[in-house]
Protein backbone atom coordinates (compact mmCIF):
# COMPACT_ATOMS: atom_id res chain seq x y z
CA UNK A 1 101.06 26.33 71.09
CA UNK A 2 101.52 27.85 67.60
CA UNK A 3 102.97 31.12 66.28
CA UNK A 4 99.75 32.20 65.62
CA UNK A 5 97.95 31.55 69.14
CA UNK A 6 101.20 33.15 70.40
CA UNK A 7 100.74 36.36 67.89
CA UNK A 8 96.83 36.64 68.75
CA UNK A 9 97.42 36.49 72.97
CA UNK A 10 100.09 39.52 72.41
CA UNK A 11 97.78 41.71 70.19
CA UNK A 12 95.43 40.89 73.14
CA UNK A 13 97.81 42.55 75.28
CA UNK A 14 98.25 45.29 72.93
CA UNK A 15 101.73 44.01 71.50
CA UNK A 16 103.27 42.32 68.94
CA UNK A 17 106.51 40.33 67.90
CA UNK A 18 108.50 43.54 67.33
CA UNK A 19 106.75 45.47 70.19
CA UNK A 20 107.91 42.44 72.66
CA UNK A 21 111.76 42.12 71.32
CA UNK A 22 112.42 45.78 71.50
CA UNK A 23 111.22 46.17 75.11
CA UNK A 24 112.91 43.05 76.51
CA UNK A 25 115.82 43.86 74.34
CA UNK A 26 115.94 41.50 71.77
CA UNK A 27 116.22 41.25 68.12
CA UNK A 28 113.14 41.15 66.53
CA UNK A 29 114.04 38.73 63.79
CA UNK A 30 116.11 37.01 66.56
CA UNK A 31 112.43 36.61 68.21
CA UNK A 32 110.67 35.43 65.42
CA UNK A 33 113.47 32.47 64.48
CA UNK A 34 113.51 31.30 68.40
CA UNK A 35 109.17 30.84 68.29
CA UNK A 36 109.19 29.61 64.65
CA UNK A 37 111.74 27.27 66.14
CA UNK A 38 110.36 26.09 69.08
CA UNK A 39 106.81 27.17 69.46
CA UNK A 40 104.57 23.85 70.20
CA UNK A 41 107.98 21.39 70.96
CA UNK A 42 107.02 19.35 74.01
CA UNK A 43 111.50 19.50 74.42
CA UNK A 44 113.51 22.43 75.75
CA UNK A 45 115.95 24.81 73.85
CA UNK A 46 120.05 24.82 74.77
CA UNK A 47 120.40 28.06 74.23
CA UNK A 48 120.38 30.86 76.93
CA UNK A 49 119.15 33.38 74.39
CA UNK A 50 116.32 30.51 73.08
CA UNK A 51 115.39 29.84 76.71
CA UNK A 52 115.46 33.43 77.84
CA UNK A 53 112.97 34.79 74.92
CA UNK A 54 110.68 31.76 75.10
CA UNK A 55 110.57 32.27 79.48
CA UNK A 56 109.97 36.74 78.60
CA UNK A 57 107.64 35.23 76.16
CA UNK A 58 105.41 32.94 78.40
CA UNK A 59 105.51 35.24 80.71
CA UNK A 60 104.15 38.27 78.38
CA UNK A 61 101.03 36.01 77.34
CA UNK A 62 100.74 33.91 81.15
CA UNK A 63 100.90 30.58 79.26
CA UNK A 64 104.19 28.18 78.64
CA UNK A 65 104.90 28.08 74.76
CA UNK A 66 106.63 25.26 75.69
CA UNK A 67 105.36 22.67 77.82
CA UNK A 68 107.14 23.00 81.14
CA UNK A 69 109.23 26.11 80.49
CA UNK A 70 108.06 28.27 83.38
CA UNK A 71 108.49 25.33 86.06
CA UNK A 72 112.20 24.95 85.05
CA UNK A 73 113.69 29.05 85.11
């Protein structure tokens, strides 16, 4: 999954990058480095910050931006 699929499912839901970090409490920019980072890996991210945006994320849009991700938090 790409930034862009990932952008149009949260406009869907009437958000956006920004609208999604400030209510889960995280950086936007901070937001926008994690999915340009890891959106459409087939591995996991280290980080707890990396893992706990992408997890808020695929849970915002009801689809895993990374393969797995859901199953393993």
């Amino acid at each position: 999954m790409n930034k862009r699929y990932i952008q149009a499912r949260l406009i869907e839901r009437g958000s956006n990058f920004r609208r999604f970090a400030l209510e889960h409490g995280y950086h936007p920019r901070t937001v926008l480095q994690v999915v340009d980072r890891w959106a459409g890996r087939q591995d996991l991210p280290r980080g707890r910050l990396s893992f706990a945006i992408l997890r808020d994320l695929s849970e915002a849009i009801d689809q895993d931006v990374t393969p797995g991700l859901r199953d393993v938090a």
